[in-house]
Protein backbone atom coordinates (compact mmCIF):
# COMPACT_ATOMS: atom_id res chain seq x y z
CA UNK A 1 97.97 117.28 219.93
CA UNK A 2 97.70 117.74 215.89
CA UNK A 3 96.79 114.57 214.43
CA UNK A 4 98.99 113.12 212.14
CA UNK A 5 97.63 113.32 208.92
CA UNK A 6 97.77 117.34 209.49
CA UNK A 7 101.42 116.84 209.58
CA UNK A 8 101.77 115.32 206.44
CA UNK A 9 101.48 117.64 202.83
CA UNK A 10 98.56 116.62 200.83
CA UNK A 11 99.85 114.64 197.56
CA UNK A 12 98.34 116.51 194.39
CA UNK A 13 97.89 114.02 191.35
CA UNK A 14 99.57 114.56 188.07
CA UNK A 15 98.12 117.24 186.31
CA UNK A 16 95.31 115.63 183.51
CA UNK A 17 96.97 117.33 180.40
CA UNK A 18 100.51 115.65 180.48
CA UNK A 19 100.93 112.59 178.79
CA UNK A 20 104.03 109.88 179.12
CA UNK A 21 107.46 110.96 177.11
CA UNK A 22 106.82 107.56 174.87
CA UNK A 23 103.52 108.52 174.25
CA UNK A 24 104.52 111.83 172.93
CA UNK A 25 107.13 110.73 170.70
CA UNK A 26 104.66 108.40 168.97
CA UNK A 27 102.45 111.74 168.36
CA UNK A 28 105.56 113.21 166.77
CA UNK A 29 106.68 110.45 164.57
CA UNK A 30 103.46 110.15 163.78
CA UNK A 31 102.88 113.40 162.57
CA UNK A 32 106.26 113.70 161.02
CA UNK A 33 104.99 110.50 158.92
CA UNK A 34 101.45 111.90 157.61
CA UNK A 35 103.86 115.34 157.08
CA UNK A 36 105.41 113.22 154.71
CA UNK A 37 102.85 111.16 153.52
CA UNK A 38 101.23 114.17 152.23
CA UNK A 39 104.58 115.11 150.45
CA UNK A 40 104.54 112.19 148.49
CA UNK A 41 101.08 112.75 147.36
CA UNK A 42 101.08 116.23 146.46
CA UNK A 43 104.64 115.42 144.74
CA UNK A 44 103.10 112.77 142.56
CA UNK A 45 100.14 114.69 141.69
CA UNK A 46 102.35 117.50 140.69
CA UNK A 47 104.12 114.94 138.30
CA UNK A 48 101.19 113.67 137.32
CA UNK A 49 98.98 116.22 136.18
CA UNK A 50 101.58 119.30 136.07
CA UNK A 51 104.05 117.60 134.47
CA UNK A 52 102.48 114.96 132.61
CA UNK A 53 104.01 111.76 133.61
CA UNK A 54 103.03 108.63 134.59
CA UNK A 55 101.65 107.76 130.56
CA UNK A 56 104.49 106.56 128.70
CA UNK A 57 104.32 104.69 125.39
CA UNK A 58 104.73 101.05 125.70
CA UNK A 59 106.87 98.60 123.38
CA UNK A 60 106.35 94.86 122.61
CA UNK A 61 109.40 93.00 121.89
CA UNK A 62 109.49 91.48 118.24
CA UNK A 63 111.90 89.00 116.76
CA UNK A 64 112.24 90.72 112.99
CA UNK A 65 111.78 94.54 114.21
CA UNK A 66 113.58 94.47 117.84
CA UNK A 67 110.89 96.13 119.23
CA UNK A 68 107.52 98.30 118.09
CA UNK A 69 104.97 100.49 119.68
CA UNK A 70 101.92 98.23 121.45
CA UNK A 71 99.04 98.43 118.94
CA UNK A 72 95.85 100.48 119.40
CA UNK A 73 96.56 102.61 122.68
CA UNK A 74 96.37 106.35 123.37
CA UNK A 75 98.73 108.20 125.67
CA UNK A 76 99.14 111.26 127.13
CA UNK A 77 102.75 112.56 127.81
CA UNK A 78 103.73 116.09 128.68
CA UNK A 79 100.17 116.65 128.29
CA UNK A 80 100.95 115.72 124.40
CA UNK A 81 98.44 112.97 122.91
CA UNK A 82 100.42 109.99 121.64
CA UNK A 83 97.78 107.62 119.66
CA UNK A 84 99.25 104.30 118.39
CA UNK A 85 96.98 102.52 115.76
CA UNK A 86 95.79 98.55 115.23
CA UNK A 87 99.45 98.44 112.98
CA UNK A 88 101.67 99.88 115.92
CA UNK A 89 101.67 103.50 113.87
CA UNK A 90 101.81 106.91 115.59
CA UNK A 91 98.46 107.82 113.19
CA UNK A 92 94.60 107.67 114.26
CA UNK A 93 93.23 104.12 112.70
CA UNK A 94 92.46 103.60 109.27
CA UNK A 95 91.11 100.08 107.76
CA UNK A 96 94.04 97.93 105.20
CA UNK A 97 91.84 98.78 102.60
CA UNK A 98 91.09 101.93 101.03
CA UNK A 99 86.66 102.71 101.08
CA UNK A 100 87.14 105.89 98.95
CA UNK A 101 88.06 105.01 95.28
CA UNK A 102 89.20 108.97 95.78
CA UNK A 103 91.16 108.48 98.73
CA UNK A 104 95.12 108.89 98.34
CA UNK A 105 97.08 106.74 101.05
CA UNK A 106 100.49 107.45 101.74
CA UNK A 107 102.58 105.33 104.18
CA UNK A 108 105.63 107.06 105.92
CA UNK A 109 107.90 104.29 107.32
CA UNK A 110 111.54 105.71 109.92
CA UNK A 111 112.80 106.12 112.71
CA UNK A 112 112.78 108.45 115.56
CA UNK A 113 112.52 111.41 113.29
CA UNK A 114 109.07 110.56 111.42
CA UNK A 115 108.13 108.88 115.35
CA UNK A 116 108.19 112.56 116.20
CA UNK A 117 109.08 111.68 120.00
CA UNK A 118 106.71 112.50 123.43
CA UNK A 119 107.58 116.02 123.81
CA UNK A 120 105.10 116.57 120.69
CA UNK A 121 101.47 116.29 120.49
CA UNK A 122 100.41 114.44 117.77
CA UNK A 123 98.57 116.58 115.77
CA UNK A 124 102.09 118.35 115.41
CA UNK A 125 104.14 115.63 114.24
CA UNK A 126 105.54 115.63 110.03
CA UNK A 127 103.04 113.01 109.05
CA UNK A 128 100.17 114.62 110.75
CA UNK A 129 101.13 118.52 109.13
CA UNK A 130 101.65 116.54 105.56
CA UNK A 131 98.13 114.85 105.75
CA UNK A 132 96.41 118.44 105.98
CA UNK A 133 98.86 119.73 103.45
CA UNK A 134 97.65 117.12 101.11
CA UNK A 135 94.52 117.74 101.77
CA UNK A 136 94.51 121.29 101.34
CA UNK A 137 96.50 120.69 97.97
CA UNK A 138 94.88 118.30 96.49
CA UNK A 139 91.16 118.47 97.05
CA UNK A 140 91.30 114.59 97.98
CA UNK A 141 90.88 112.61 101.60
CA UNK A 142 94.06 111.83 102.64
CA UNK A 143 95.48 109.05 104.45
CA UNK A 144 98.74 109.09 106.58
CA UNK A 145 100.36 106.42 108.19
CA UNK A 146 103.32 106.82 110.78
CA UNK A 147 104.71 103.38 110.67
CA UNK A 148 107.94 104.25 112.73
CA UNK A 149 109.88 103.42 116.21
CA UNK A 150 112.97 105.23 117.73
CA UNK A 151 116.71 104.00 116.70
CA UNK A 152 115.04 101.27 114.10
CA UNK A 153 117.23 101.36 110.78
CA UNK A 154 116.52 99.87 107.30
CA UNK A 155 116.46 96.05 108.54
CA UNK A 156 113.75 96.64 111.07
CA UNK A 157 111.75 99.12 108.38
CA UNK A 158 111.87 96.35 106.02
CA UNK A 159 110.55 93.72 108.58
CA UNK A 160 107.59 96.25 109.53
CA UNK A 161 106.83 96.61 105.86
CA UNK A 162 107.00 92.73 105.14
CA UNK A 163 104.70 92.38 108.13
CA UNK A 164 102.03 94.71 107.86
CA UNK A 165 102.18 94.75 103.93
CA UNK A 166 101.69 98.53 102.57
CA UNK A 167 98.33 99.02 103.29
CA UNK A 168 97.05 99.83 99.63
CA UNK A 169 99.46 102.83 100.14
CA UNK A 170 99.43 105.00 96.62
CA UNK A 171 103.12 106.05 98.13
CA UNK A 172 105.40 104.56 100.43
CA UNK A 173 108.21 106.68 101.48
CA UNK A 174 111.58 105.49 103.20
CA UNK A 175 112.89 108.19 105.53
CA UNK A 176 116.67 107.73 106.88
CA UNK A 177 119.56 109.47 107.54
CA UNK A 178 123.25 109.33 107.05
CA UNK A 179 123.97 106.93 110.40
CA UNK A 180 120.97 104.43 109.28
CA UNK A 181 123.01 103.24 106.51
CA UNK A 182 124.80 101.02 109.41
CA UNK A 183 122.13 100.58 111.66
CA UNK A 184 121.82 97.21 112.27
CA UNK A 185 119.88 95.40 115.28
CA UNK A 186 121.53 93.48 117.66
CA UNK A 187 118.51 92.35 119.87
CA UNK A 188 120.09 92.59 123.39
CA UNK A 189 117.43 92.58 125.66
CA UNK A 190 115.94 95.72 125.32
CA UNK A 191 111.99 95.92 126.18
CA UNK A 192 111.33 96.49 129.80
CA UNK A 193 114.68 96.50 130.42
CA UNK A 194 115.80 100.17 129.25
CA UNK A 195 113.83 102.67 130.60
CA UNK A 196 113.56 104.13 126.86
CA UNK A 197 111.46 101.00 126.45
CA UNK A 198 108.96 100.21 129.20
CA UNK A 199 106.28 97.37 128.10
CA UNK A 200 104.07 98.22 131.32
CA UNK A 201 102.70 101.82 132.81
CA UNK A 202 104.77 102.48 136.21
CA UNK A 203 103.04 102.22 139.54
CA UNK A 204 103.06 106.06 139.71
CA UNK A 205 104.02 109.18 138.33
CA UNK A 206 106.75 109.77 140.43
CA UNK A 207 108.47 106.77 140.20
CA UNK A 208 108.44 107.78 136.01
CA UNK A 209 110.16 110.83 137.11
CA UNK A 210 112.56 108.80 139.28
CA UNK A 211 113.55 106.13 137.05
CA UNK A 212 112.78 107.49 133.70
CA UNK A 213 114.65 110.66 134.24
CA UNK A 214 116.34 111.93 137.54
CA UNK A 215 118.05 108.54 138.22
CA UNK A 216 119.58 107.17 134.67
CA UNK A 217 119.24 110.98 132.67
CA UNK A 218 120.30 113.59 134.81
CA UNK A 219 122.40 111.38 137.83
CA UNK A 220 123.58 108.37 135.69
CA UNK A 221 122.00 105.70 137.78
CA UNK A 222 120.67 102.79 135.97
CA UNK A 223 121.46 105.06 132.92
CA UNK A 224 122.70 101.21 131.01
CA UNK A 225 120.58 98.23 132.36
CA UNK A 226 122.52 95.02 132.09
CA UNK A 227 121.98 93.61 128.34
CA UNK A 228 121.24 96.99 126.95
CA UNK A 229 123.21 97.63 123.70
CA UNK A 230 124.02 101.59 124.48
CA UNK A 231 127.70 101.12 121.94
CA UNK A 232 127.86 103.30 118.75
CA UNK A 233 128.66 101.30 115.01
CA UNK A 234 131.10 98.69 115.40
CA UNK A 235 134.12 99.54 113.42
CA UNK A 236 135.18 95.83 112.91
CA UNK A 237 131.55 94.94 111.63
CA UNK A 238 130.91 98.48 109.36
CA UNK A 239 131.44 97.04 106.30
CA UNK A 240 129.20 94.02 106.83
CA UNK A 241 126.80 96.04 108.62
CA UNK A 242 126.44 98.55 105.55
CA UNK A 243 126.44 95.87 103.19
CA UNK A 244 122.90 94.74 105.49
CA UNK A 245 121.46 97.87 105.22
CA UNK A 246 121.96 98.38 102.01
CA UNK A 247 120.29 95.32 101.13
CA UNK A 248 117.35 96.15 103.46
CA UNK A 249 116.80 99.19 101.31
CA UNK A 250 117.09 97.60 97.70
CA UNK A 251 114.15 94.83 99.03
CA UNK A 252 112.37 97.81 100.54
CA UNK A 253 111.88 99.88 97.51
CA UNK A 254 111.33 96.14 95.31
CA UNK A 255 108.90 94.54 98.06
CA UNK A 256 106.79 98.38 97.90
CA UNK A 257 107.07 98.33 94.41
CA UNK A 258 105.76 94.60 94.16
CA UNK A 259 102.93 95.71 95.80
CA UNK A 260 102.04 98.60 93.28
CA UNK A 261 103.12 101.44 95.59
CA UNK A 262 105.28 104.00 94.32
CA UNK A 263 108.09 104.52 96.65
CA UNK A 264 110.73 107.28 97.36
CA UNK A 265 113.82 107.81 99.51
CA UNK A 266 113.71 110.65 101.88
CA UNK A 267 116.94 112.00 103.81
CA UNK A 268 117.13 114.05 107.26
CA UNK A 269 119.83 116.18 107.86
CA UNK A 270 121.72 116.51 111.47
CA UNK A 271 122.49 120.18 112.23
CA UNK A 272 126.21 119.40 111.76
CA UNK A 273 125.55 118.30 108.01
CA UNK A 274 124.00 121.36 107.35
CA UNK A 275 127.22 123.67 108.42
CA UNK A 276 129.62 120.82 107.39
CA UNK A 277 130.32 118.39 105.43
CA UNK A 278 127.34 115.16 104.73
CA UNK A 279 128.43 112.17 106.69
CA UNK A 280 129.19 108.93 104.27
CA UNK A 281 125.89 107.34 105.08
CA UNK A 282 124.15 109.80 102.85
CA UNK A 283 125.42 109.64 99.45
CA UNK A 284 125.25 105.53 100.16
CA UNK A 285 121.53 105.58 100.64
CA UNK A 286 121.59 108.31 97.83
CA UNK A 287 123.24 105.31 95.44
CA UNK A 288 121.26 103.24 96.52
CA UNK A 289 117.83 104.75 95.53
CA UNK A 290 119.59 105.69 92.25
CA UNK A 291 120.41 102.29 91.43
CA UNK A 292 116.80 100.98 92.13
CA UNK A 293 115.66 104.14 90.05
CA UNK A 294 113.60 105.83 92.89
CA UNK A 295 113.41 109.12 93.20
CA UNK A 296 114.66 110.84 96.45
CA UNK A 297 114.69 114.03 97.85
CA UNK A 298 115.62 115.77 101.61
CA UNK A 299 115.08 118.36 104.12
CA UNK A 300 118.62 120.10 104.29
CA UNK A 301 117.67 123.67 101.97
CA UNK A 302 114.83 124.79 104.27
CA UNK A 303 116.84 123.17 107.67
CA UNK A 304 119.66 125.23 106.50
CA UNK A 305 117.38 128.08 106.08
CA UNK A 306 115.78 128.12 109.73
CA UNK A 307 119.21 127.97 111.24
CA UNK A 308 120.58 130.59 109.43
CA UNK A 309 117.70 132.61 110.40
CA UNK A 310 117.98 131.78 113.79
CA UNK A 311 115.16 129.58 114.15
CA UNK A 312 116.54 126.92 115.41
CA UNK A 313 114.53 123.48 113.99
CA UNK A 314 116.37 120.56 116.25
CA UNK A 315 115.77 120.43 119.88
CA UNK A 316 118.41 121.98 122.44
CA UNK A 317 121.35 119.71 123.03
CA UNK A 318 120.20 117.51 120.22
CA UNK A 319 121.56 117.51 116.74
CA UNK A 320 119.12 114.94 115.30
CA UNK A 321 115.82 115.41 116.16
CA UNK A 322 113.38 118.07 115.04
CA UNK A 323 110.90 120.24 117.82
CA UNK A 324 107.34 121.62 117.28
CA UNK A 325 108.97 124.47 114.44
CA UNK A 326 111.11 121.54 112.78
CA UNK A 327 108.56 119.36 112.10
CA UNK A 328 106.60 121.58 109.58
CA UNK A 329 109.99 121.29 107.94
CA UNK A 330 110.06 117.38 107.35
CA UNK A 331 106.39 117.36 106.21
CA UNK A 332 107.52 119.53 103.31
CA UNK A 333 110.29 117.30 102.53
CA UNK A 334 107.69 114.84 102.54
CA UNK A 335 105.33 116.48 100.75
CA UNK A 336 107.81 116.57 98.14
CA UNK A 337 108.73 112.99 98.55
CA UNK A 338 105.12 112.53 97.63
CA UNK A 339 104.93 114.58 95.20
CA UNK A 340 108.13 113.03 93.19
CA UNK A 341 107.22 109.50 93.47
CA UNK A 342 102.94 110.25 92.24
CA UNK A 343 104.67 112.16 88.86
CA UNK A 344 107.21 109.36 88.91
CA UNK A 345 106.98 106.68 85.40
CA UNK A 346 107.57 103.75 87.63
């Protein structure tokens, strides 16, 4: 008789190779998650060093100007160098006092238009191209300064003038333009609060890209942080407002002068002005430099010039400010400025 365990089929063991269903979906996640953890880093490397993020200029709050640039850092946006100097200035360092009996010093003070904005390098900004002009012109070392922040207006350019003095500046020029003759600050909370204003470097590039511009830019997320003044002029406060401004101007050209600078006014031109008709603001600050007797001059001829040409100076989408072939433009009109106030009988 066969024995019984000749009756019975042998039992074969699982095969080696197969692993438990929880086991494997562990593997997958897994994998899935390094997938995308390798995303992420190629992503912010990409933003990082092929776009150029992750560097933006920082801000200090300030309780005359609203806000200025953080002194004495160096950026690098867009792959554009953005230097700021010991005085907050978009110019390479210079000491308050002149070494070169020789030297001429010329201090530019404005707004976004002389701040020349990230998307240039600095050695193409106005002030930079007028320093080699002058150079070139007048056989002399020349000094520049760039004392200037986006959407300041003639209170906050008289507060950075009455703080950091002019710098034994031969020339101080005022640049503005037809809306700064109502620009007055309203110091909402502004610094680290708009992302226009950061006062610290984000964790990483790609949160720059997120927050700077995807999410408030392009999608509208975030675009107006609580306490963030984003309102045009106040009609029910214009008159006052002007009145301020005005003001500002008159002690700007009387506190340079005090100071044995010569000054001069010089306007900037939106691209609507130059096909239209000049906005109010700029025959005010025109009066207004009349009245204190200093001389004034703008950039609208040649402007008018390149866009009739069809070189177009202002950035696309953006009547105001000037790109890489628009700046040349405003260090003429500077240049001129200069050369106005130095033959000037103040």
């Amino acid at each position: 008789m066969a024995s019984l365990s000749t009756l019975e089929p042998p039992i074969s063991p699982p095969p080696a190779s197969a692993a438990p269903a929880p086991t494997r979906k562990r593997s997958k996640l897994t994998l899935i998650a390094l997938s995308f953890l390798a995303f992420l880093i190629l992503l912010e490397l990409f933003c990082r060093f092929g776009i150029g993020l992750g560097d933006p200029p920082l801000y200090q709050a300030d309780g005359k100007m609203e806000y200025l640039l953080q002194p004495s850092k160096t950026y690098y946006r867009f792959h554009n160098r953005f230097s700021v100097n010991r005085y907050g200035m978009r110019s390479d360092d210079f000491p308050p006092q002149k070494t070169n009996s020789n030297e001429l010093r010329v201090l530019v003070v404005g707004d976004s238009i002389v701040y020349g904005g990230v998307r240039i390098d600095q050695s193409e900004i106005a002030t930079e191209i007028l320093k080699r002009n002058l150079q070139v012109h007048l056989g002399r070392p020349v000094v520049v300064g760039n004392g200037s922040a986006k959407g300041w207006g003639p209170l906050a350019e008289l507060a950075y003038l009455q703080r950091y003095g002019t710098l034994d500046a031969d020339v101080v020029v005022l640049e503005l333009s037809s809306h700064d003759s109502a620009d007055v600050p309203r110091f909402l909370p502004t610094v680290g609060v708009s992302v226009d204003f950061p006062d610290k470097r984000p964790p990483l590039a790609l949160t720059d890209l997120l927050n700077t511009y995807l999410l408030s830019r392009y999608l509208h997320i975030w675009a107006a942080q609580p306490g963030v003044d984003v309102s045009g002029p106040d009609p029910i406060h214009l008159a006052q407002d002007t009145a301020q401004c005005q003001q500002a101007e008159r002690d700007f050209f009387r506190f340079a002068r005090e100071h044995r600078a010569k000054v001069v006014l010089d306007q900037h031109l939106t691209s609507p002005e130059l096909v239209g008709r000049y906005l109010p603001g700029y025959s005010i600050n025109q009066a207004i430099a009349r009245e204190e007797n200093v001389p004034y001059t703008d950039d609208a001829d040649e402007l008018r010039s390149r866009l009739q040409s069809g070189r177009d100076p202002f950035f696309s989408g953006d009547p105001l400010h000037l790109n890489r072939s628009g700046q040349p433009v405003l260090a003429h009109a500077l240049e001129r400025a200069v050369t106005l106030a130095v033959n000037s009988k103040e």
